[in-house]
PDB file of N, CA and C in Angstrom:
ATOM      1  N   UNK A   1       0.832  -1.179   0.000  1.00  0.00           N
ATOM      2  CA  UNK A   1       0.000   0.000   0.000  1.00  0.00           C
ATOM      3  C   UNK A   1       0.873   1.237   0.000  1.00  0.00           C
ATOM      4  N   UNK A   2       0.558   2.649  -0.364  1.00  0.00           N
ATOM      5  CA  UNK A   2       1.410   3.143  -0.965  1.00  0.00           C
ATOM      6  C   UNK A   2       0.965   4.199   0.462  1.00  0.00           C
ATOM      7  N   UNK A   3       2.122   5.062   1.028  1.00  0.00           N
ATOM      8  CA  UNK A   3       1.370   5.619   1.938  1.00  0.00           C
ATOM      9  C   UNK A   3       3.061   6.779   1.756  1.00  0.00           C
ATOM     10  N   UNK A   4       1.795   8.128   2.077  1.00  0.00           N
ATOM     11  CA  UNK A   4       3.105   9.433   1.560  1.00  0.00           C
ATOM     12  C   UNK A   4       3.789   9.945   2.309  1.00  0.00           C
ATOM     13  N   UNK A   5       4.883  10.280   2.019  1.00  0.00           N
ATOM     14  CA  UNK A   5       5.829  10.855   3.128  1.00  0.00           C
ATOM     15  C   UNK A   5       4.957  12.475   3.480  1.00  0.00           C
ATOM     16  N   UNK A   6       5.717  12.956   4.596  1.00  0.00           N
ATOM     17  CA  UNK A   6       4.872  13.920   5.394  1.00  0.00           C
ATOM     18  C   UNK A   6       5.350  15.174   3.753  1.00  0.00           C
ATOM     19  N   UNK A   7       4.576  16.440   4.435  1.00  0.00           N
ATOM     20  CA  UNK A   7       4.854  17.634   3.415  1.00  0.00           C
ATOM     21  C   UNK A   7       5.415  18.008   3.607  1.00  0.00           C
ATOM     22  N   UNK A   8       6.393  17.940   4.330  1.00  0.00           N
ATOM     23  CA  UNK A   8       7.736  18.863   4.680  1.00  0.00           C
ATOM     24  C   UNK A   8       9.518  18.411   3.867  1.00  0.00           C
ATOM     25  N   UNK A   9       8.937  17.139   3.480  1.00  0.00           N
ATOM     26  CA  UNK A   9      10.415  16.015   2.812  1.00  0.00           C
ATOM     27  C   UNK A   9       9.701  16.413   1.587  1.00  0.00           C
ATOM     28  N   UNK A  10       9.846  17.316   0.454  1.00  0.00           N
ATOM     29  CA  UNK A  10       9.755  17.258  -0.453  1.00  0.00           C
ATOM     30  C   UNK A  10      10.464  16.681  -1.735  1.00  0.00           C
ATOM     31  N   UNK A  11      11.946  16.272  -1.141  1.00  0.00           N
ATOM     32  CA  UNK A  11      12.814  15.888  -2.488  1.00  0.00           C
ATOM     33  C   UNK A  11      12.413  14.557  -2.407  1.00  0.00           C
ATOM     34  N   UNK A  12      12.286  13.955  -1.786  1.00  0.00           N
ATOM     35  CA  UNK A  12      11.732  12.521  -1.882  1.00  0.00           C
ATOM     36  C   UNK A  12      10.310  12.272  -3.181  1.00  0.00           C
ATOM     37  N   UNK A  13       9.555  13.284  -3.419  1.00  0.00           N
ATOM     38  CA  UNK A  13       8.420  13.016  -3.775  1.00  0.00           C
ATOM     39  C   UNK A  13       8.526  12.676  -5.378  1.00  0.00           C
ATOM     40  N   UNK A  14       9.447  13.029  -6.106  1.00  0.00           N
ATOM     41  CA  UNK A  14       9.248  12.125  -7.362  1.00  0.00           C
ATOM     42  C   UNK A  14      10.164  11.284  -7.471  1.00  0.00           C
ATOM     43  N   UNK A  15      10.876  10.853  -6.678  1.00  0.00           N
ATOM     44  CA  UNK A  15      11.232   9.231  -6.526  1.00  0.00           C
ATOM     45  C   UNK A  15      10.210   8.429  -6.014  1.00  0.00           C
ATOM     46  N   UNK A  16       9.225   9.045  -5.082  1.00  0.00           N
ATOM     47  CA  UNK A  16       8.166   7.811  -4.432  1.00  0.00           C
ATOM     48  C   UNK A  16       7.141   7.433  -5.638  1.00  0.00           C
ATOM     49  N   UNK A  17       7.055   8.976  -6.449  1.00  0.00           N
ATOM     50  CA  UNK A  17       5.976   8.854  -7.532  1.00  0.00           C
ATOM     51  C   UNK A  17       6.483   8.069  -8.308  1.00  0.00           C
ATOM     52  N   UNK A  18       7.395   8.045  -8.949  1.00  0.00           N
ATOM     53  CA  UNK A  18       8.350   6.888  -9.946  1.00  0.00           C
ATOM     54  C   UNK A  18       8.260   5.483  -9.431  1.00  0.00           C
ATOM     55  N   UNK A  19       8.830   5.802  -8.394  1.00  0.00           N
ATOM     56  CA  UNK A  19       8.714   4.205  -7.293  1.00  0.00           C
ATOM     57  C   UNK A  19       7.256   3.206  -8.051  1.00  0.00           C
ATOM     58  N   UNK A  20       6.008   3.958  -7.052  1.00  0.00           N
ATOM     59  CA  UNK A  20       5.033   4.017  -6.858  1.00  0.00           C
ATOM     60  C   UNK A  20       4.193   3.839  -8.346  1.00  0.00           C
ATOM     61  N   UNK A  21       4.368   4.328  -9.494  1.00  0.00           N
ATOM     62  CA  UNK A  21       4.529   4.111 -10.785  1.00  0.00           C
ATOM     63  C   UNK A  21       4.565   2.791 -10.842  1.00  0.00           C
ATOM     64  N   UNK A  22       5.755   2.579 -10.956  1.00  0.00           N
ATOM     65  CA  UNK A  22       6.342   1.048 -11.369  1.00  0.00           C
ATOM     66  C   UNK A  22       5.782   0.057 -11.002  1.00  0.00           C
ATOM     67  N   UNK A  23       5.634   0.233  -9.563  1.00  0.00           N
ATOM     68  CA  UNK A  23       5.147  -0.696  -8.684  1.00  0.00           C
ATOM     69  C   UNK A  23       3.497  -1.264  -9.503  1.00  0.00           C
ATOM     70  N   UNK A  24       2.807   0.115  -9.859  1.00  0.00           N
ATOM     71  CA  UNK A  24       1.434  -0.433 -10.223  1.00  0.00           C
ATOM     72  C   UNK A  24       1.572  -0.554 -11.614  1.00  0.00           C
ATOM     73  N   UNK A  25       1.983  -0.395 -12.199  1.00  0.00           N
ATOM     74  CA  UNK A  25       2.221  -0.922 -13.698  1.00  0.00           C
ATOM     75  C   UNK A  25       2.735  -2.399 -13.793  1.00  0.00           C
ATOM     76  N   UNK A  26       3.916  -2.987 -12.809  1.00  0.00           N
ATOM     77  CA  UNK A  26       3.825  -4.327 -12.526  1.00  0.00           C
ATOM     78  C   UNK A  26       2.472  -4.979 -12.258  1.00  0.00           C
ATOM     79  N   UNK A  27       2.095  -4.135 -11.316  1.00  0.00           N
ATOM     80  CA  UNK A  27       0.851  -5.118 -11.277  1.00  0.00           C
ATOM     81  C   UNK A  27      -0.331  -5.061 -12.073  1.00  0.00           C
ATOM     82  N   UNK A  28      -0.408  -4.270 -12.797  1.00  0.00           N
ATOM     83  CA  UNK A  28      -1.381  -4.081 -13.802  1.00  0.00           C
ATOM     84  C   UNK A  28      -1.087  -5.241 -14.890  1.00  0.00           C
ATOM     85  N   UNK A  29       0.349  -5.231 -15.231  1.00  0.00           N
ATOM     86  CA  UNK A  29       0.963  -6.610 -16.056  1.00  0.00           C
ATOM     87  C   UNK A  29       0.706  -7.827 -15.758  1.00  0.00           C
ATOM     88  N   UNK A  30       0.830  -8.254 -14.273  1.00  0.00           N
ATOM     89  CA  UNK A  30       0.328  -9.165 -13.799  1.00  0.00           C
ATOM     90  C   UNK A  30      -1.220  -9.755 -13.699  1.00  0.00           C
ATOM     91  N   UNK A  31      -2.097  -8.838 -13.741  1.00  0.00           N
ATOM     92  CA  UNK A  31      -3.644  -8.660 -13.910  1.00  0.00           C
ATOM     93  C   UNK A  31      -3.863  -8.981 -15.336  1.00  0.00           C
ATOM     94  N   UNK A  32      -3.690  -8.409 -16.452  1.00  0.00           N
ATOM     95  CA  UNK A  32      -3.915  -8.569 -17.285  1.00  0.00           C
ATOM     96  C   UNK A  32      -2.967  -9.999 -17.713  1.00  0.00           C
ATOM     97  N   UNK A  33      -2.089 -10.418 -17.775  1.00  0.00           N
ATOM     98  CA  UNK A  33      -1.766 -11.702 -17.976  1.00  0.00           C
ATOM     99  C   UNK A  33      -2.309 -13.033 -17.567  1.00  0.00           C
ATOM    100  N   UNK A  34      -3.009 -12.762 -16.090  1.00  0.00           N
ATOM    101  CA  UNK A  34      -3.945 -13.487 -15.453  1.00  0.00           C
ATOM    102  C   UNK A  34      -5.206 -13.477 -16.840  1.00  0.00           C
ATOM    103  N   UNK A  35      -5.810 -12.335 -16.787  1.00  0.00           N
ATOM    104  CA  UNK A  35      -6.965 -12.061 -17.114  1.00  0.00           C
ATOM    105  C   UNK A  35      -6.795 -12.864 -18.537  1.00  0.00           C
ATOM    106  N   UNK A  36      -5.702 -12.263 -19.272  1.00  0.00           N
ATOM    107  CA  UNK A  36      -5.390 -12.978 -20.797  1.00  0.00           C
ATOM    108  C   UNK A  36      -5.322 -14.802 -20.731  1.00  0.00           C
ATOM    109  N   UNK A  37      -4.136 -15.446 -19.838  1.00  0.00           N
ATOM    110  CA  UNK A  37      -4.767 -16.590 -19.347  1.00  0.00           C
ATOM    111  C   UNK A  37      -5.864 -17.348 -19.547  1.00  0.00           C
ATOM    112  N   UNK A  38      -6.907 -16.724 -18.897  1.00  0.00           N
ATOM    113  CA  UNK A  38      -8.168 -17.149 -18.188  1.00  0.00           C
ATOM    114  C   UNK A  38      -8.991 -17.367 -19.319  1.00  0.00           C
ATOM    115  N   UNK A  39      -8.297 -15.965 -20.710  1.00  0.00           N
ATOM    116  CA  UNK A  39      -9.601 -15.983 -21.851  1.00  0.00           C
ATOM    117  C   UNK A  39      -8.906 -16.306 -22.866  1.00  0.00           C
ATOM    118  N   UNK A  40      -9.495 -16.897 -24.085  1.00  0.00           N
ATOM    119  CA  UNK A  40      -8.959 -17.342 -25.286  1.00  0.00           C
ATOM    120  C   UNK A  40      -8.746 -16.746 -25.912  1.00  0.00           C
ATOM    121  N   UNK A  41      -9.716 -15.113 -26.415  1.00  0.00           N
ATOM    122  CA  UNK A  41      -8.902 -14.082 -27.329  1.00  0.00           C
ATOM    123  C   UNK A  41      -9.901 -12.931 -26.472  1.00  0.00           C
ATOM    124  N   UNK A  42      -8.490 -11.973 -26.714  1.00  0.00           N
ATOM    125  CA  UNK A  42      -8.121 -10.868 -25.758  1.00  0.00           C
ATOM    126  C   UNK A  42      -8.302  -9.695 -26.826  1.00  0.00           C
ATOM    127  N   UNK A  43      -9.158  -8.587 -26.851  1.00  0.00           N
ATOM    128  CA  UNK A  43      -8.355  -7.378 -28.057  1.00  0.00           C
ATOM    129  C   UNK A  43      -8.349  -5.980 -26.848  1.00  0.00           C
ATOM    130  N   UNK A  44      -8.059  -6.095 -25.688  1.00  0.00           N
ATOM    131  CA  UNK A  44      -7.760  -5.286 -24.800  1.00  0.00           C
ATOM    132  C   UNK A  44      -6.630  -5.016 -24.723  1.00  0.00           C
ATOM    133  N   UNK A  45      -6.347  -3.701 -25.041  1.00  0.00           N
ATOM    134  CA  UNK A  45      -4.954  -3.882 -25.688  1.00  0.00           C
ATOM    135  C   UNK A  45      -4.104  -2.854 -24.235  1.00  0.00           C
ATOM    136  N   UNK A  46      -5.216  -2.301 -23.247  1.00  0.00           N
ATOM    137  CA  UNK A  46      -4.930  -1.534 -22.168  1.00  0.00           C
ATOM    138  C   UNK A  46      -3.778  -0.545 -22.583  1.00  0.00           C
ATOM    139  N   UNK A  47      -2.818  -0.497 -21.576  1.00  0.00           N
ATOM    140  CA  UNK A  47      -1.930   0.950 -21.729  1.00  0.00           C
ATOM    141  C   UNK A  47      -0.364   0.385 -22.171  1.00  0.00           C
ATOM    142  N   UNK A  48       0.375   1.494 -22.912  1.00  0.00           N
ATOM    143  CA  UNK A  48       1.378   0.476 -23.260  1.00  0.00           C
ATOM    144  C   UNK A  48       2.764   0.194 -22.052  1.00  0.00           C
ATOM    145  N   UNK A  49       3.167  -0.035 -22.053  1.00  0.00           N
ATOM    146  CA  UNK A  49       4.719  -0.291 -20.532  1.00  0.00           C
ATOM    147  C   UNK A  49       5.410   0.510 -20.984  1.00  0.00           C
ATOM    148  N   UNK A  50       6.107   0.890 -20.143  1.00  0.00           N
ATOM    149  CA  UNK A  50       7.065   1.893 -19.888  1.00  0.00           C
ATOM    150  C   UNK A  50       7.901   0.946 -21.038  1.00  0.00           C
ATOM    151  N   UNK A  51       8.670   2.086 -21.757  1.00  0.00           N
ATOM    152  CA  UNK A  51       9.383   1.821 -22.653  1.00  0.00           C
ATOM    153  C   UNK A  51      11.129   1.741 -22.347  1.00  0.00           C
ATOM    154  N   UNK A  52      11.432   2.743 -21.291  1.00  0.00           N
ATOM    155  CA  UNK A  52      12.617   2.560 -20.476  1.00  0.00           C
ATOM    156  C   UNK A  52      12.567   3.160 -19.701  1.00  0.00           C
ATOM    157  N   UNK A  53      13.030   2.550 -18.444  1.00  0.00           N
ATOM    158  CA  UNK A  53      13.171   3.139 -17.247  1.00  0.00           C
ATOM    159  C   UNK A  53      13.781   4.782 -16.953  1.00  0.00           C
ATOM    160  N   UNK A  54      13.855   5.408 -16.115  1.00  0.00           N
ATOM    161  CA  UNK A  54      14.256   6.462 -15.515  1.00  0.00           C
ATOM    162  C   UNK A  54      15.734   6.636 -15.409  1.00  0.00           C
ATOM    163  N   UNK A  55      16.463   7.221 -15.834  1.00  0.00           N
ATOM    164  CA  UNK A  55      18.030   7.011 -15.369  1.00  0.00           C
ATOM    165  C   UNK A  55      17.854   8.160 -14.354  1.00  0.00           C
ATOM    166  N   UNK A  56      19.471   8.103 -13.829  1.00  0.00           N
ATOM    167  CA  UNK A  56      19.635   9.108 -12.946  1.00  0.00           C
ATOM    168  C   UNK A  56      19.399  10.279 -12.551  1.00  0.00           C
ATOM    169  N   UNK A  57      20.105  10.241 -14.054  1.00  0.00           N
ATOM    170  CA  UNK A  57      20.284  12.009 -14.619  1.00  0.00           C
ATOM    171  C   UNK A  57      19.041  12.305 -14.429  1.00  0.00           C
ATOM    172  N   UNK A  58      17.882  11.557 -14.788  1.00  0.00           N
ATOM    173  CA  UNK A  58      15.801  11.746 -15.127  1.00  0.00           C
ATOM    174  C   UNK A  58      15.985  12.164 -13.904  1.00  0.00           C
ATOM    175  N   UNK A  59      15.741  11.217 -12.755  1.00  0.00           N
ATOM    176  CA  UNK A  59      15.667  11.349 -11.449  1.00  0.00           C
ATOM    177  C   UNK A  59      16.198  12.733 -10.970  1.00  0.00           C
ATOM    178  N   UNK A  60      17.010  12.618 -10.961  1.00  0.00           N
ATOM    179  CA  UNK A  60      17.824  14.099 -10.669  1.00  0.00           C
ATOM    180  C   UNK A  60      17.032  15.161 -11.128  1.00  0.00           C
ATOM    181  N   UNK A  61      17.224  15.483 -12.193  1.00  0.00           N
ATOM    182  CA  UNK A  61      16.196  16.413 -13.057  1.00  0.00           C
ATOM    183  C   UNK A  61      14.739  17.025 -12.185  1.00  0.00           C
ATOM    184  N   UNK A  62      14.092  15.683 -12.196  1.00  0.00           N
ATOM    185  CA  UNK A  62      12.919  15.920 -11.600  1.00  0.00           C
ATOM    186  C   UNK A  62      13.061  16.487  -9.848  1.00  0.00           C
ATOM    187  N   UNK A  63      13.967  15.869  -9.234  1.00  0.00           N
ATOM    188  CA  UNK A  63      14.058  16.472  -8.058  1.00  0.00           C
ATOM    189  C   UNK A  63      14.104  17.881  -7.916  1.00  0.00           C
ATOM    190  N   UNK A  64      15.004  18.224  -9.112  1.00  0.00           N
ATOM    191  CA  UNK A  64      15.157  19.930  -9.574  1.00  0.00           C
ATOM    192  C   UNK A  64      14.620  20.576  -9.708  1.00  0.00           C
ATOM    193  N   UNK A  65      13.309  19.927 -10.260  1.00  0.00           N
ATOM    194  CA  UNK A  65      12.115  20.801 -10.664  1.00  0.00           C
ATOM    195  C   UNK A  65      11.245  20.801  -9.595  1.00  0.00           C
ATOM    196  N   UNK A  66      11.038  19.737  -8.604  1.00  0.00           N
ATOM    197  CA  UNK A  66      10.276  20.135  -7.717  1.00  0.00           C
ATOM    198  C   UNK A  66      11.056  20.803  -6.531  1.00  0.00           C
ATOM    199  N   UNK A  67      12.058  21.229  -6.354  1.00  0.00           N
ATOM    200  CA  UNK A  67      13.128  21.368  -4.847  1.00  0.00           C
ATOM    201  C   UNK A  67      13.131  23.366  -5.252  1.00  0.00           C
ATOM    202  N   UNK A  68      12.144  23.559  -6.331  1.00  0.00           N
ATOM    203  CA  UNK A  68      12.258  25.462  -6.223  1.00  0.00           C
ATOM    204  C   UNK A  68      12.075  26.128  -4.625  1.00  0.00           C
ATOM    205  N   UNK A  69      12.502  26.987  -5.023  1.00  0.00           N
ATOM    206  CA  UNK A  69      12.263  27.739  -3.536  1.00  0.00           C
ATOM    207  C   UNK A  69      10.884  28.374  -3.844  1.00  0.00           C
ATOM    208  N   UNK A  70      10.261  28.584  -4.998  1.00  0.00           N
ATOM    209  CA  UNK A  70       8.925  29.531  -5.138  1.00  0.00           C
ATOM    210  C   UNK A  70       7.743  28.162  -5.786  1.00  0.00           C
ATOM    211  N   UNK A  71       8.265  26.971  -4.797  1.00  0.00           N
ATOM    212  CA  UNK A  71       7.385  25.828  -5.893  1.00  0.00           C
ATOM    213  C   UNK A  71       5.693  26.271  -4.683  1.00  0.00           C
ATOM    214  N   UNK A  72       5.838  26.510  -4.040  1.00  0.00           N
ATOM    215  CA  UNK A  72       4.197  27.177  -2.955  1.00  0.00           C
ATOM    216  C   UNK A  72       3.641  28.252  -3.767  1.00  0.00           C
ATOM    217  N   UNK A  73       4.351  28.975  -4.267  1.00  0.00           N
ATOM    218  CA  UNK A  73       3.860  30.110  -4.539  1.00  0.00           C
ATOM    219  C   UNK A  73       3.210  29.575  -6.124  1.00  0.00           C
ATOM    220  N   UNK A  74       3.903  28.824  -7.301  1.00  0.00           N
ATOM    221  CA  UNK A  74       3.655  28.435  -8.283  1.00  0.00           C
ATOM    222  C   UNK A  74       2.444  27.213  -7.874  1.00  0.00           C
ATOM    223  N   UNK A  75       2.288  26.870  -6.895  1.00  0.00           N
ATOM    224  CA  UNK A  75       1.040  25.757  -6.431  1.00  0.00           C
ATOM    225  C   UNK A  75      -0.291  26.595  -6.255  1.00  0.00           C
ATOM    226  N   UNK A  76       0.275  27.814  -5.842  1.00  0.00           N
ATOM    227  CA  UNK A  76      -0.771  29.040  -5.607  1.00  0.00           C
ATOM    228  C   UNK A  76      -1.796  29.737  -6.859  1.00  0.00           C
ATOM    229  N   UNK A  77      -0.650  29.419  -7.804  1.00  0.00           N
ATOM    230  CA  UNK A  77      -0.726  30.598  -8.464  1.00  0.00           C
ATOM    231  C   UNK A  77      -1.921  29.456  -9.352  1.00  0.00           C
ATOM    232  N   UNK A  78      -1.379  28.134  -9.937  1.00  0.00           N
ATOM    233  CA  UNK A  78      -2.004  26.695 -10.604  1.00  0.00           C
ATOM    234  C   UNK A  78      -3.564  26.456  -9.711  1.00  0.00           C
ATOM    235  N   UNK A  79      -3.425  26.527  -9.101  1.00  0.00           N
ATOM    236  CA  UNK A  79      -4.968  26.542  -8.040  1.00  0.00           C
ATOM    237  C   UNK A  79      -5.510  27.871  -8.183  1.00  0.00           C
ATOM    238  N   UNK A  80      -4.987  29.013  -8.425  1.00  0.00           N
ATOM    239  CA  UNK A  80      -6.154  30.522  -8.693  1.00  0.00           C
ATOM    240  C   UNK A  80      -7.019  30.698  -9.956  1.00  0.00           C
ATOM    241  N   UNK A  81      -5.764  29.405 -11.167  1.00  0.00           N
ATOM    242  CA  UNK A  81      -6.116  29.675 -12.310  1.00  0.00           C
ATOM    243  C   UNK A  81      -6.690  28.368 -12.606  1.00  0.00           C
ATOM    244  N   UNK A  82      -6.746  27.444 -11.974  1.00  0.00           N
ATOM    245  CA  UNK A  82      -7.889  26.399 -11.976  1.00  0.00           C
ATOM    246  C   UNK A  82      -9.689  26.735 -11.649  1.00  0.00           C
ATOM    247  N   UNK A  83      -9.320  27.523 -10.357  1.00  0.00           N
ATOM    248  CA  UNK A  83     -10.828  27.922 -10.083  1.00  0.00           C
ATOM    249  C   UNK A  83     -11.217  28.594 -11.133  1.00  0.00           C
ATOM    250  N   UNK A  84     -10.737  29.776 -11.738  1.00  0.00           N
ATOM    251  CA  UNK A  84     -11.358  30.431 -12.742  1.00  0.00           C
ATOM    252  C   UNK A  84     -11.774  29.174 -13.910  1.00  0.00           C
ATOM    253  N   UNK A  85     -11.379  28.168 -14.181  1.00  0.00           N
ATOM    254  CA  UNK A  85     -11.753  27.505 -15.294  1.00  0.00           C
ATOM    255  C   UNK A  85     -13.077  26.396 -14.294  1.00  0.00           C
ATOM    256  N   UNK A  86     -13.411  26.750 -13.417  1.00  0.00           N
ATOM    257  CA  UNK A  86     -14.683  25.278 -13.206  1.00  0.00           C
ATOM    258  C   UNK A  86     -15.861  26.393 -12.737  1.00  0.00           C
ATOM    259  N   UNK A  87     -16.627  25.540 -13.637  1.00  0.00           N
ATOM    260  CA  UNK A  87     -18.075  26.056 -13.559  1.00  0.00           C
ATOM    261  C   UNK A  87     -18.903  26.646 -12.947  1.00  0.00           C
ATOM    262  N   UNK A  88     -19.589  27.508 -12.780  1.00  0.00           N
ATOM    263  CA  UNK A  88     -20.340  27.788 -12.207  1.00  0.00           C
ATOM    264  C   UNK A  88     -21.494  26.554 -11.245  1.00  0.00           C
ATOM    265  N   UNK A  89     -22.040  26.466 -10.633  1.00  0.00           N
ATOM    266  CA  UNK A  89     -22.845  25.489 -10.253  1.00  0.00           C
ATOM    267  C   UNK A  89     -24.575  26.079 -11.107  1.00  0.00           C
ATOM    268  N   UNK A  90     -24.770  24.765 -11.349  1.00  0.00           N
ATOM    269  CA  UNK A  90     -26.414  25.121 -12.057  1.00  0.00           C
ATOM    270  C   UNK A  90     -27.567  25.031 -11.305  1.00  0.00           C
ATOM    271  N   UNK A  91     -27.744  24.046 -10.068  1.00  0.00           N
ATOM    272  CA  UNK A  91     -28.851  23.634  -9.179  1.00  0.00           C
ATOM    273  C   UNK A  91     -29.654  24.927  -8.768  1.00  0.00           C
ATOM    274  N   UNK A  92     -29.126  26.255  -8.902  1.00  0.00           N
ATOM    275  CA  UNK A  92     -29.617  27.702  -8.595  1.00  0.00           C
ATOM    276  C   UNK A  92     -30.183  28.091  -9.587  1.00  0.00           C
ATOM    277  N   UNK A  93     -30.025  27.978 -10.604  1.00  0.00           N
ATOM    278  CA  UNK A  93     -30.686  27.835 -11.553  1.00  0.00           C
ATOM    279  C   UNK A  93     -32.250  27.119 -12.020  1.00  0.00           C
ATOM    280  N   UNK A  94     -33.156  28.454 -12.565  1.00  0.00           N
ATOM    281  CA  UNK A  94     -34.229  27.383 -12.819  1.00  0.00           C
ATOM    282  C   UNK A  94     -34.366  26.874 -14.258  1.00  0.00           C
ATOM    283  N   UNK A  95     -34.149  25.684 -14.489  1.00  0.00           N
ATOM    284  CA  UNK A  95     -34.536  25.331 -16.257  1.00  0.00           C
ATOM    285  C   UNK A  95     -35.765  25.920 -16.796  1.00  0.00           C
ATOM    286  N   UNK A  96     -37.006  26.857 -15.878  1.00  0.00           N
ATOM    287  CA  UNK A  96     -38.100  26.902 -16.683  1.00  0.00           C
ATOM    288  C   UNK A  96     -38.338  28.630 -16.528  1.00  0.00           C
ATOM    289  N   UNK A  97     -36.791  29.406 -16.479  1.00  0.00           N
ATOM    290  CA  UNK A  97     -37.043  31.036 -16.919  1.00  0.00           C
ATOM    291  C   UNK A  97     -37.636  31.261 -18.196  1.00  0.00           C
ATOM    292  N   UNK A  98     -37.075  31.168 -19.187  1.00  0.00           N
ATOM    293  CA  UNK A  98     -37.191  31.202 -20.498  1.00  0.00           C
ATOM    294  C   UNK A  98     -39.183  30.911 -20.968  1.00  0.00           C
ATOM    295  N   UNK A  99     -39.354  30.354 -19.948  1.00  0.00           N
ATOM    296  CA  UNK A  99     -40.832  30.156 -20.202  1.00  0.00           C
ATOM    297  C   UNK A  99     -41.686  31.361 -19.321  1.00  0.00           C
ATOM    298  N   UNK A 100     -41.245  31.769 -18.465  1.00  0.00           N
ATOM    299  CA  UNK A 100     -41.606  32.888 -17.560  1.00  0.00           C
ATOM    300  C   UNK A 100     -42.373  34.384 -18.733  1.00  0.00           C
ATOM    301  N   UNK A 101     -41.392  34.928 -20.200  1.00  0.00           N
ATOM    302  CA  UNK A 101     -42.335  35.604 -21.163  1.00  0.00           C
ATOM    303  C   UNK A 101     -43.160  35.007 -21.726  1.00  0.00           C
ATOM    304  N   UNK A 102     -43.540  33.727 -21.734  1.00  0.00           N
ATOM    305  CA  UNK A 102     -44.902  33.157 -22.784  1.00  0.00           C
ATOM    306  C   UNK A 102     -45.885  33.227 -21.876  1.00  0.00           C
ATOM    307  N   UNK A 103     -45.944  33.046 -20.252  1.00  0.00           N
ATOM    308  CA  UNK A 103     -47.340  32.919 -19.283  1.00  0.00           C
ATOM    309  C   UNK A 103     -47.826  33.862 -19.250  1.00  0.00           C
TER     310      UNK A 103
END
């Protein structure tokens, strides 16, 4: 079971995600090989496998990108400009205004 380090260890977090990756893509391989097994013809062709692993240098990289000193403020900024893109709610809304000039 996959369980996250606290919020304060941040360089750890895209090695656990990589980790954590792998881990369920094995087992997704394993599921579907079962599943293929079990049946005589398969055209589930699901997701494709990692094509090559992560080298160092990747690893590294990514630590880089998350270890900013302004990565709160850029989390801030990705969440102000998310809300502006989701909807209004409709339930306040009545579907039968538009009929309100014909009565």
């Amino acid at each position: 079971m996959y369980t996250p380090s606290s919020t304060d260890d941040r360089s750890g977090f895209p090695a656990e995600l990589i980790r954590y990756s792998s881990q369920v893509e094995s087992q997704k391989a394993q599921v579907r090989s079962r599943d293929n097994a079990a049946k005589t013809k398969s055209y589930d062709l699901g997701y494709a496998a990692i094509l090559m692993p992560l080298n160092e240098r990747d690893t590294k990289a990514l630590l880089a990108l998350f270890e900013r000193e302004d990565i709160d403020q850029i989390e801030a900024e990705i969440d102000r400009n998310l809300l502006w893109l989701a909807p209004a709610p409709c339930w306040e809304d009545n579907p039968f205004d538009f009929l309100s000039e014909y009565l």
